[in-house]
Protein backbone atom coordinates (compact mmCIF):
# COMPACT_ATOMS: atom_id res chain seq x y z
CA UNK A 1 -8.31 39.02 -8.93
CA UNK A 2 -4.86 36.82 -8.09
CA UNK A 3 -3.79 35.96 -11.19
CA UNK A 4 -0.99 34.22 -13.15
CA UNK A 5 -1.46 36.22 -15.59
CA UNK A 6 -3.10 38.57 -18.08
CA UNK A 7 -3.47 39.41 -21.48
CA UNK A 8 -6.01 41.49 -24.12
CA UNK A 9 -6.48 41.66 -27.43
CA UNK A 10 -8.00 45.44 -28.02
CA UNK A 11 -10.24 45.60 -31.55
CA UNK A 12 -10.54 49.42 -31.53
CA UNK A 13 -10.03 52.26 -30.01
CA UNK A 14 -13.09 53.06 -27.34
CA UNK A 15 -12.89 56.60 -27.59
CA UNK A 16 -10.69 59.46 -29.58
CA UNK A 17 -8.37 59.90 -27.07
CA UNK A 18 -7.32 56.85 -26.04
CA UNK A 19 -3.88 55.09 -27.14
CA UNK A 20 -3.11 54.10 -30.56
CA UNK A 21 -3.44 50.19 -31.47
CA UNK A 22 -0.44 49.60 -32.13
CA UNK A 23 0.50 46.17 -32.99
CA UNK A 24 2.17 45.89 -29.17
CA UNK A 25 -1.02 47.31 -27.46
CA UNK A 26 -2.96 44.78 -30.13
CA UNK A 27 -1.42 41.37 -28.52
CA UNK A 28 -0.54 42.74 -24.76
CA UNK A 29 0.43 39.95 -21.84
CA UNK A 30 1.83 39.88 -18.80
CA UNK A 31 3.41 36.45 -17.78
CA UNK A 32 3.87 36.48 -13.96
CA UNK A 33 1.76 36.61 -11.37
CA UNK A 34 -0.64 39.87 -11.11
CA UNK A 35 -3.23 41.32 -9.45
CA UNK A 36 -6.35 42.53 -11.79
CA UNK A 37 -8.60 44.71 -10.48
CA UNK A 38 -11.83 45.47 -12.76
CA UNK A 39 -13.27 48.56 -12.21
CA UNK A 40 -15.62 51.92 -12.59
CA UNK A 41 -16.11 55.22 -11.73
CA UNK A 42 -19.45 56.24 -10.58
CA UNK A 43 -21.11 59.37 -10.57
CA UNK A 44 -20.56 60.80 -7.31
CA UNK A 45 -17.08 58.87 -6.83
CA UNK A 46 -15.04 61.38 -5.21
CA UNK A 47 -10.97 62.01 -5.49
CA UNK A 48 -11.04 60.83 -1.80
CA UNK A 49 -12.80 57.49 -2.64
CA UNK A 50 -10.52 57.32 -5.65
CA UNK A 51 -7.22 57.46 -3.27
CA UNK A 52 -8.91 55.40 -0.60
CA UNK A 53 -9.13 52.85 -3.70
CA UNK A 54 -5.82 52.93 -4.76
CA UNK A 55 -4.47 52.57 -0.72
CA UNK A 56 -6.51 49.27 -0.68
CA UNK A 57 -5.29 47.80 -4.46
CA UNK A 58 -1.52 48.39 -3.00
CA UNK A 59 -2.36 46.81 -0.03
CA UNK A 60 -3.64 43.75 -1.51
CA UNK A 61 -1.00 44.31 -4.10
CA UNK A 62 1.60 44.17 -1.10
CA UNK A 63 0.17 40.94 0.73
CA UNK A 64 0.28 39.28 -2.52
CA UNK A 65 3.70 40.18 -3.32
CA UNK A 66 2.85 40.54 -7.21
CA UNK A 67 4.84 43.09 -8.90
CA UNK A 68 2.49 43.81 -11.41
CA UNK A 69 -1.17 45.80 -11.05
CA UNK A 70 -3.53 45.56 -14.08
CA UNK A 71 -6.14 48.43 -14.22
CA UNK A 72 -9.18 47.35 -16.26
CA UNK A 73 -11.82 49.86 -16.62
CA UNK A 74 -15.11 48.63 -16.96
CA UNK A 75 -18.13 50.56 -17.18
CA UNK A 76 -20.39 47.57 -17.42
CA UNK A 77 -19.68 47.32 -13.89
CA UNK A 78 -21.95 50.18 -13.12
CA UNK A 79 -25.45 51.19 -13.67
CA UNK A 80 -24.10 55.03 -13.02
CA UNK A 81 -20.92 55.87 -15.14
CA UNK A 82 -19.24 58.69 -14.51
CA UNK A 83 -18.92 60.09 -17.67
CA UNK A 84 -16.01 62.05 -17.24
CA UNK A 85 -12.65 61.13 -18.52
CA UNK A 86 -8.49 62.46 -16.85
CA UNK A 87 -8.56 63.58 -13.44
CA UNK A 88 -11.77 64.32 -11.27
């Protein structure tokens, strides 16, 4: 999603090993123009999808000319989650 811009108010931590809430991370924005890309891993999502992924969001990121990238997880997104958290 083109956007001019993007911002989150976090209530608590999802799981035990993700960032502290610190009061910074509690009221986060980004002003300009950015490109927000929801999305999930699935079950069966392989590193090569992943980097086939990432080629497209820069793509899109370059034919926008945004300089910023928001990555929003979002697991609702998918009937099959992954499950697994870090690298695949």
């Amino acid at each position: 999603m083109h956007s001019r811009g993007f911002g989150f108010n976090p209530r608590e931590q999802a799981t035990a090993s993700a960032d502290a809430l610190t009061p910074k991370l509690r009221a986060s924005r980004i002003e300009s123009d950015c490109l927000v890309v929801f999305t999930a891993i699935e079950a069966g999502d392989t590193p090569t999808f992943v980097t086939h992924a990432t080629t497209d969001i820069t793509d899109r990121d370059r034919q926008l000319g945004v300089s910023d990238v928001v990555i929003y997880p979002y697991v609702h997104l998918t009937e099959a989650p992954n499950g697994r958290q870090g690298n695949f």
